[in-house]
Protein backbone atom coordinates (compact mmCIF):
# COMPACT_ATOMS: atom_id res chain seq x y z
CA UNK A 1 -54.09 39.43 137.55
CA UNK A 2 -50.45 39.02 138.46
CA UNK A 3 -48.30 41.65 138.63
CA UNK A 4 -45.72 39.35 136.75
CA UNK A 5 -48.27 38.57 134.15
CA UNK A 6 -49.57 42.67 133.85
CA UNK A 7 -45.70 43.40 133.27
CA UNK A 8 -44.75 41.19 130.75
CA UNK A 9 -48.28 42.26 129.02
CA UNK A 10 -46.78 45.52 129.44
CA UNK A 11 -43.55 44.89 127.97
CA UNK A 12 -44.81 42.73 125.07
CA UNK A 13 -46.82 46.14 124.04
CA UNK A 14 -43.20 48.10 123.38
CA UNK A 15 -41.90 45.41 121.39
CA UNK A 16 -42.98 45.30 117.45
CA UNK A 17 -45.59 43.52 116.17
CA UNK A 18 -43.72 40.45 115.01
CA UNK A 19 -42.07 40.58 117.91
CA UNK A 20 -44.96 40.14 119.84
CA UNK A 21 -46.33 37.42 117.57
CA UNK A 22 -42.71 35.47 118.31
CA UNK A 23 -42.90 36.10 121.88
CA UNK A 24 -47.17 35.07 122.13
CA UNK A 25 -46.12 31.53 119.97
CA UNK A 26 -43.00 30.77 122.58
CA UNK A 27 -45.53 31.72 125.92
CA UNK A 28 -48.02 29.48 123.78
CA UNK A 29 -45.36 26.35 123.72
CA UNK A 30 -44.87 27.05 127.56
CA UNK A 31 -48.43 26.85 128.57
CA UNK A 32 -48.87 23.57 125.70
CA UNK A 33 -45.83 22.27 127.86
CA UNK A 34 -47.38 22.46 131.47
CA UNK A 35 -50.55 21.71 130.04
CA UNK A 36 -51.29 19.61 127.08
CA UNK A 37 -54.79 19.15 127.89
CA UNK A 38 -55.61 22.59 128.95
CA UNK A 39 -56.97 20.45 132.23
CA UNK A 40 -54.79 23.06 134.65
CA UNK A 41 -56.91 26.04 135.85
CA UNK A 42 -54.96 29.33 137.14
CA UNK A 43 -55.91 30.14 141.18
CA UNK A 44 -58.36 32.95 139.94
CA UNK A 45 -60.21 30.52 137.26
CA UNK A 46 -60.47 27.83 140.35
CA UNK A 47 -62.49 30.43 142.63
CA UNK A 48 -64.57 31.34 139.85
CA UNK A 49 -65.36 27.74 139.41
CA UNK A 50 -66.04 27.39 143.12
CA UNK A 51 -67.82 30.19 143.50
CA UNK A 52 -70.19 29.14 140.34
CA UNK A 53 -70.48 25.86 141.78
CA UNK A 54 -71.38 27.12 145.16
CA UNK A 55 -73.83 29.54 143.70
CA UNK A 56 -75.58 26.82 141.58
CA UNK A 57 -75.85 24.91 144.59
CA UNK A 58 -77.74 27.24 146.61
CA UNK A 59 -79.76 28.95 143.90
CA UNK A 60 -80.24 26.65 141.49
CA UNK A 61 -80.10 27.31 137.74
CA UNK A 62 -82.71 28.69 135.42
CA UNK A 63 -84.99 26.15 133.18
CA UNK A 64 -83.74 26.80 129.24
CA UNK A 65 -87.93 27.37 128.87
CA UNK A 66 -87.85 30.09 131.28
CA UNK A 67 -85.51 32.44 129.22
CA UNK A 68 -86.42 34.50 126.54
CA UNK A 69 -84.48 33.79 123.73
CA UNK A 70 -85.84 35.88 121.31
């Protein structure tokens, strides 16, 4: 994670709860404001993505009748 991102997680902890609830909806409006679609994905989310992709490539994927869902 970012360090910018782990501090302000840090520093939302030390404010009071409604505080926190204030500062959450105005980070909310940011994100809605970038990204209205939630379409965007963050650097780390994009490897992940690739690296699932990558791995289904080469492996394959597992037939829904081969798992036990019981």
């Amino acid at each position: 994670m970012n360090q910018i991102v782990k501090d302000t997680a840090d520093l939302m902890e030390l404010l009071p709860e409604n505080d926190q609830m204030l500062a959450y909806e105005i980070i909310k409006k940011l994100v809605l404001a970038w990204d209205p679609d939630f379409t965007k994905v963050t650097p780390a989310e994009g490897t992940r993505i690739e690296d699932a992709e990558k791995s289904m490539a080469e492996e394959g994927t597992i037939s829904h009748k081969n798992i036990d869902w019981d």
